[in-house]
N, C-alpha and C. Protein backbone atom coordinates (compact mmCIF):
# COMPACT_ATOMS: atom_id res chain seq x y z
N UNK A 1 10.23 -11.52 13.55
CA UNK A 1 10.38 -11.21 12.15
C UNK A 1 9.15 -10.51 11.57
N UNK A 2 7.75 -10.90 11.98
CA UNK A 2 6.50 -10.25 11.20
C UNK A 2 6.41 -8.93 11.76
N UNK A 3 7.16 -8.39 13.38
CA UNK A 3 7.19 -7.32 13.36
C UNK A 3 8.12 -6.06 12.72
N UNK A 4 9.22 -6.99 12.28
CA UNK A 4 10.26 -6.25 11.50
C UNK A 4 9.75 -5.56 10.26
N UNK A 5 8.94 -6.59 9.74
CA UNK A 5 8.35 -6.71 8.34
C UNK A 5 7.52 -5.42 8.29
N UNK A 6 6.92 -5.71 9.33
CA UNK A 6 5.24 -4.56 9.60
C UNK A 6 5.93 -3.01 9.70
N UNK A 7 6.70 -2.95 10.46
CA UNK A 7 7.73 -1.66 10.47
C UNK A 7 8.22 -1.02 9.49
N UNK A 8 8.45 -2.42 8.60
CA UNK A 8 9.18 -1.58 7.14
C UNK A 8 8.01 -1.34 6.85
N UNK A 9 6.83 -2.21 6.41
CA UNK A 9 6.10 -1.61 5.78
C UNK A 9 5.42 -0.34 6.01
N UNK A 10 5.68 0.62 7.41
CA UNK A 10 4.96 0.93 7.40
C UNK A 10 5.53 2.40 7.17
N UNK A 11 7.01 2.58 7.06
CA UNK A 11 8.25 3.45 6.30
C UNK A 11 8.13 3.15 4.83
N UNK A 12 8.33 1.92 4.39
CA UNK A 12 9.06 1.52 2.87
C UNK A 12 7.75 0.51 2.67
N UNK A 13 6.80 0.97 2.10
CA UNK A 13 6.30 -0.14 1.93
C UNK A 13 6.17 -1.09 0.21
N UNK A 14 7.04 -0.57 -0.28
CA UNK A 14 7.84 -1.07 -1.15
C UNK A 14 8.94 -1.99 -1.14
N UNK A 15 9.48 -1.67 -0.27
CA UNK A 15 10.73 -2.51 -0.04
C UNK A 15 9.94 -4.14 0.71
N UNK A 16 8.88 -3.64 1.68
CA UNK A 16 7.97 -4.69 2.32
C UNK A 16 7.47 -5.82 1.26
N UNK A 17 6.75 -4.86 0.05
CA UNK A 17 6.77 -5.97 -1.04
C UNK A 17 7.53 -6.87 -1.56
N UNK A 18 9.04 -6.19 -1.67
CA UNK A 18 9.78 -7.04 -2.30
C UNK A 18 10.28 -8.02 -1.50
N UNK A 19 10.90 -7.78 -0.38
CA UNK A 19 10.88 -8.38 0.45
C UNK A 19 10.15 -9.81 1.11
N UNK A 20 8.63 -9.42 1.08
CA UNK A 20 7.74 -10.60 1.10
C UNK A 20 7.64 -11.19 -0.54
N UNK A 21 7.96 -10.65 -1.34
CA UNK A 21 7.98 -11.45 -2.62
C UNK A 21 9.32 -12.87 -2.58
N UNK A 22 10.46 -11.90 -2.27
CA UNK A 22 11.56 -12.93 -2.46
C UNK A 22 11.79 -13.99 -1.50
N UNK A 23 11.20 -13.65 -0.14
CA UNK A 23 11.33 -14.81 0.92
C UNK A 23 10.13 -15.72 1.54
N UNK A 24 8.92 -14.82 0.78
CA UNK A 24 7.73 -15.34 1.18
C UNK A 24 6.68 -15.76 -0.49
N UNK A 25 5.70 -16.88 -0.12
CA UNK A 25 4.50 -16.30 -0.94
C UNK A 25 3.68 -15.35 -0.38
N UNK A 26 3.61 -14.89 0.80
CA UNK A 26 2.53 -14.47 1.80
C UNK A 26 1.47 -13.29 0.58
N UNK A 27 2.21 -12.37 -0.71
CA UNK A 27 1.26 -12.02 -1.29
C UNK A 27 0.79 -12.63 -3.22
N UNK A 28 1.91 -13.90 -2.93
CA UNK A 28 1.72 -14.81 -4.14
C UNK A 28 0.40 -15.67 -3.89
N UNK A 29 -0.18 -15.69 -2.39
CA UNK A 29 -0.81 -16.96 -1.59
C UNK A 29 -2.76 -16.04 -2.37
N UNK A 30 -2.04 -14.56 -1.25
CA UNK A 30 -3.61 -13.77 -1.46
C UNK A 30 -3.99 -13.05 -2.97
N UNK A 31 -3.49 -12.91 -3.90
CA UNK A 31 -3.57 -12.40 -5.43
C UNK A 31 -3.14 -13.83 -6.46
N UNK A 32 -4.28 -13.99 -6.95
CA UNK A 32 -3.92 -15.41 -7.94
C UNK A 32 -3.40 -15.05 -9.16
N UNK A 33 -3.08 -14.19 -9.30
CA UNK A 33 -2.57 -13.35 -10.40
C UNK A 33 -1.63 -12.38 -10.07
N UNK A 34 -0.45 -12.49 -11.12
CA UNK A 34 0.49 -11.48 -10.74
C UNK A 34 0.39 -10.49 -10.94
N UNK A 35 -0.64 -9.48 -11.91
CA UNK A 35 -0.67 -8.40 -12.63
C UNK A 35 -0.95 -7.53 -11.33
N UNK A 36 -1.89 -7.91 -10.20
CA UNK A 36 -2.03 -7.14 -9.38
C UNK A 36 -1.20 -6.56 -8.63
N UNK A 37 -0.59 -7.67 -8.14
CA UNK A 37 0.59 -6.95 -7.25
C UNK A 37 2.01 -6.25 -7.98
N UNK A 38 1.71 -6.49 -9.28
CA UNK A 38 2.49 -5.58 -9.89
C UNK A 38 2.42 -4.44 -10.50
N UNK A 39 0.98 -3.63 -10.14
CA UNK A 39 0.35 -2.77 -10.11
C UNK A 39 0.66 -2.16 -9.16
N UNK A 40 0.31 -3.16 -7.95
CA UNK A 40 0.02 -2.23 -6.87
C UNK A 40 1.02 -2.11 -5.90
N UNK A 41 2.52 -2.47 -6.35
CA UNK A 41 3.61 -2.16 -6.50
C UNK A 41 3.80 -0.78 -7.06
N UNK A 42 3.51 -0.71 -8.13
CA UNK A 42 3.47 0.79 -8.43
C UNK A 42 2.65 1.85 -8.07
N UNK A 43 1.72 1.30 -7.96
CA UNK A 43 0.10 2.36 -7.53
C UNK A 43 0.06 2.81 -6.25
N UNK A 44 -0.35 1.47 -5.83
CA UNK A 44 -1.12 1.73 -4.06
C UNK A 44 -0.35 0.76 -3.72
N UNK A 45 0.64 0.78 -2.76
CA UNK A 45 1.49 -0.16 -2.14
C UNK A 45 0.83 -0.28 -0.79
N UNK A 46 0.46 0.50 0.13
CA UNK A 46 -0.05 0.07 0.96
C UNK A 46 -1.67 -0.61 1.16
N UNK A 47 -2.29 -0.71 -0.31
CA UNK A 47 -3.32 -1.31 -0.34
C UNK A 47 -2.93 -2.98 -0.37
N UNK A 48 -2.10 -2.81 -1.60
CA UNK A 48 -1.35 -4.27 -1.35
C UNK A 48 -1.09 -5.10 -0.62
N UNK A 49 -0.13 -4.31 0.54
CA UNK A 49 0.06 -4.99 1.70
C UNK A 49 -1.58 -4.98 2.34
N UNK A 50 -2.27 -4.50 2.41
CA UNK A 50 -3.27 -4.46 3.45
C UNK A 50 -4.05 -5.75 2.72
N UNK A 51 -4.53 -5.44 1.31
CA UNK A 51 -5.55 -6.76 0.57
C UNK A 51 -4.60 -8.23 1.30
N UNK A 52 -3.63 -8.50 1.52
CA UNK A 52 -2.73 -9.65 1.18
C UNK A 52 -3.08 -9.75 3.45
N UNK A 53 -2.40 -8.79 4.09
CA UNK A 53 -2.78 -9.18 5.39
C UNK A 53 -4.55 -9.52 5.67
N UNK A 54 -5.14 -8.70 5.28
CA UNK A 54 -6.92 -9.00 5.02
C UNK A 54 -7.45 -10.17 4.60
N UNK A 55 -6.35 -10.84 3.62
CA UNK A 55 -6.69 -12.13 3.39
C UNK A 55 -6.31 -13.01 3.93
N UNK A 56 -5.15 -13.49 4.52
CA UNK A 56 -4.49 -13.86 5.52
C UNK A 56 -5.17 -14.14 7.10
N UNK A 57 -5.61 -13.02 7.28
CA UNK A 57 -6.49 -12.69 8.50
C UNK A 57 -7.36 -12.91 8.21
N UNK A 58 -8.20 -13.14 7.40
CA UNK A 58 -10.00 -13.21 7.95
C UNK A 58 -9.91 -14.73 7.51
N UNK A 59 -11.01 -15.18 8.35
CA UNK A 59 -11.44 -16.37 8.32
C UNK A 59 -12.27 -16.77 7.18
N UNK A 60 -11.54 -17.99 6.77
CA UNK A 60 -12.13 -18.49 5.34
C UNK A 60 -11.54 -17.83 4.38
N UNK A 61 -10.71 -17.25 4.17
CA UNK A 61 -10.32 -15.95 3.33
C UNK A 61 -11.25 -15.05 2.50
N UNK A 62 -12.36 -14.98 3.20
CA UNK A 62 -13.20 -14.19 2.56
C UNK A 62 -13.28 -12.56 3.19
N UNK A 63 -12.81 -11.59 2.48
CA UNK A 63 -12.78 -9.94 3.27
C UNK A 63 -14.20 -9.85 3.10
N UNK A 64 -14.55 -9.31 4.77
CA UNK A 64 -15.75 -8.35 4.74
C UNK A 64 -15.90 -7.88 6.31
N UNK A 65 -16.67 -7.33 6.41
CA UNK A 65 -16.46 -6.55 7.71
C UNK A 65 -15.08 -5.92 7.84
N UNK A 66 -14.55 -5.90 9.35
CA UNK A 66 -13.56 -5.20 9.37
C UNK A 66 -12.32 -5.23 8.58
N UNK A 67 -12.50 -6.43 7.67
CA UNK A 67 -11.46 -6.04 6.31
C UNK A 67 -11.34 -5.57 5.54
N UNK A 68 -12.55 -5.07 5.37
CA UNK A 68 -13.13 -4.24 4.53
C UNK A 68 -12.45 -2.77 4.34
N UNK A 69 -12.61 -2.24 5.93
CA UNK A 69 -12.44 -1.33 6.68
C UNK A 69 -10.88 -1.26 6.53
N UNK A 70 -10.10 -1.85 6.79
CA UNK A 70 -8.69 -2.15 6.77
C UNK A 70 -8.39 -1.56 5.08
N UNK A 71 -8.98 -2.20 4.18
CA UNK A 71 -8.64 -2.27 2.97
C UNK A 71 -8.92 -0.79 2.70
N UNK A 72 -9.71 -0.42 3.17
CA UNK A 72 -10.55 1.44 2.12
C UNK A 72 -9.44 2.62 3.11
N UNK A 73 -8.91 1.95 4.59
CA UNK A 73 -7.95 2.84 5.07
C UNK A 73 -6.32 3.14 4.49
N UNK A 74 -6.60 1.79 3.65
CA UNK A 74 -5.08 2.09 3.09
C UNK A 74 -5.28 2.60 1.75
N UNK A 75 -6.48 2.27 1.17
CA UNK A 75 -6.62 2.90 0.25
C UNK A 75 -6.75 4.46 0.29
N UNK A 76 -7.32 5.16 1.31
CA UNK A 76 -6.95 6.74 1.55
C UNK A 76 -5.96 6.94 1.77
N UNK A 77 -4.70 6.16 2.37
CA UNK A 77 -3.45 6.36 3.01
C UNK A 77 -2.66 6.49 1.23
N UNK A 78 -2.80 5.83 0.76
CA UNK A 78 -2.20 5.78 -0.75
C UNK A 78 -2.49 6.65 -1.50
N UNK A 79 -4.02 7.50 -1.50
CA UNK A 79 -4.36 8.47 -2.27
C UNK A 79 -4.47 9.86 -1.44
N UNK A 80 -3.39 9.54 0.03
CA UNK A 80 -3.00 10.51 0.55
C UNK A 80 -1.75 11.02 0.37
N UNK A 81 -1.51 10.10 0.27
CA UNK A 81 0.07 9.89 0.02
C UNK A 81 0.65 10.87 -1.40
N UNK A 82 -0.13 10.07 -2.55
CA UNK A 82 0.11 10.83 -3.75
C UNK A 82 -0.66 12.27 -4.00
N UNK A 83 -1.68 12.28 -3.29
CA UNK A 83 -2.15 13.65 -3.44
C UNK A 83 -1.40 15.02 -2.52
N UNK A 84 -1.20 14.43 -1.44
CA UNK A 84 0.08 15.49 -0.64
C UNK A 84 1.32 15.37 -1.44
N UNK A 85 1.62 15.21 -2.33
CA UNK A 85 3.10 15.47 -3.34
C UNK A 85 2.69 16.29 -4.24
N UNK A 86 1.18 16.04 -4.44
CA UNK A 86 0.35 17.19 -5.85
C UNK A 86 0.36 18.34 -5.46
N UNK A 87 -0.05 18.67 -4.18
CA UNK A 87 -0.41 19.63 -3.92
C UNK A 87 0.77 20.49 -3.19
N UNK A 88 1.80 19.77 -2.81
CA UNK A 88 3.13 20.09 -2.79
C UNK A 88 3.56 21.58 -3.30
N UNK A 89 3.47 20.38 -4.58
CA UNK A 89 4.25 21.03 -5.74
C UNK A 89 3.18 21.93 -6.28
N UNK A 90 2.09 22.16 -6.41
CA UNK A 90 0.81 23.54 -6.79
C UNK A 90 1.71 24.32 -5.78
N UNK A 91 1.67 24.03 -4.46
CA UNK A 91 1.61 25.26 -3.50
C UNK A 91 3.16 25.86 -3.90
N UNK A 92 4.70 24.91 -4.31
CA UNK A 92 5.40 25.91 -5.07
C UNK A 92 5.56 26.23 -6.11
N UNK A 93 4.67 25.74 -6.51
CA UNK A 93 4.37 26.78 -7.92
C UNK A 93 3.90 27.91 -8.13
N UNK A 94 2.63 27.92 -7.20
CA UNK A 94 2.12 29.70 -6.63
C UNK A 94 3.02 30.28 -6.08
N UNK A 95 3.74 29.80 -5.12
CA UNK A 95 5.07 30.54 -4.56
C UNK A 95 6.47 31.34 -5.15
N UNK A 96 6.70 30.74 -6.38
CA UNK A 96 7.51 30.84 -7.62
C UNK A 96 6.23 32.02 -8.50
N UNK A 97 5.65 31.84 -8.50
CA UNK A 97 4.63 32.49 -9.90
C UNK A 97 4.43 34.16 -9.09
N UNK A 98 3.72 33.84 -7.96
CA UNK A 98 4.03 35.24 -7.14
C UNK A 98 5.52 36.46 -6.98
N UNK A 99 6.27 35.11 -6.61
CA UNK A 99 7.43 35.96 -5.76
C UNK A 99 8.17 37.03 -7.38
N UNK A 100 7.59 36.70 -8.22
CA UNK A 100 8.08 37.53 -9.60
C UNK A 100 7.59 38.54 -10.31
């Protein structure tokens, strides 16, 4: 099952949230507060999942070292994510603005 999970997340990682929301605490356990993950539901979904496995995984639940590392990779993956849709749409927009 945690590999099923990891799969979606790593297609839908939205759906991964909800998913671990309705059948799990696993990211009710690592965010003591809901505002976050309902942020980052909208924002950075794969930071989400990563803060919540990072906490989970490290010993003592304290992130540092290679969780660290984990955490700032998904955080580029998320502000890769939304910035390749920006620039998307610039590049047809020059394409449209030219071809006229």
């Amino acid at each position: 099952m945690p590999c099923l999970v990891g799969l979606i997340a790593i297609f839908a990682p939205r759906l991964a949230i909800v998913l671990l929301v309705i059948f799990s605490d696993y990211i009710g356990e690592a965010c003591k507060n809901n505002l976050w993950p309902f942020l980052g539901f909208f924002f950075m979904p794969f930071t989400t999942l990563a803060y919540a496995w990072a906490w989970h995984s490290a010993p003592g639940h304290t992130i540092d070292g290679i969780w660290i590392v984990v955490i700032v990779i998904a955080v580029l993956i998320d502000l890769g994510v939304i910035g390749g849709g920006g620039s998307k749409v610039r590049s047809k927009r020059t394409v449209y603005i030219r071809s006229n």
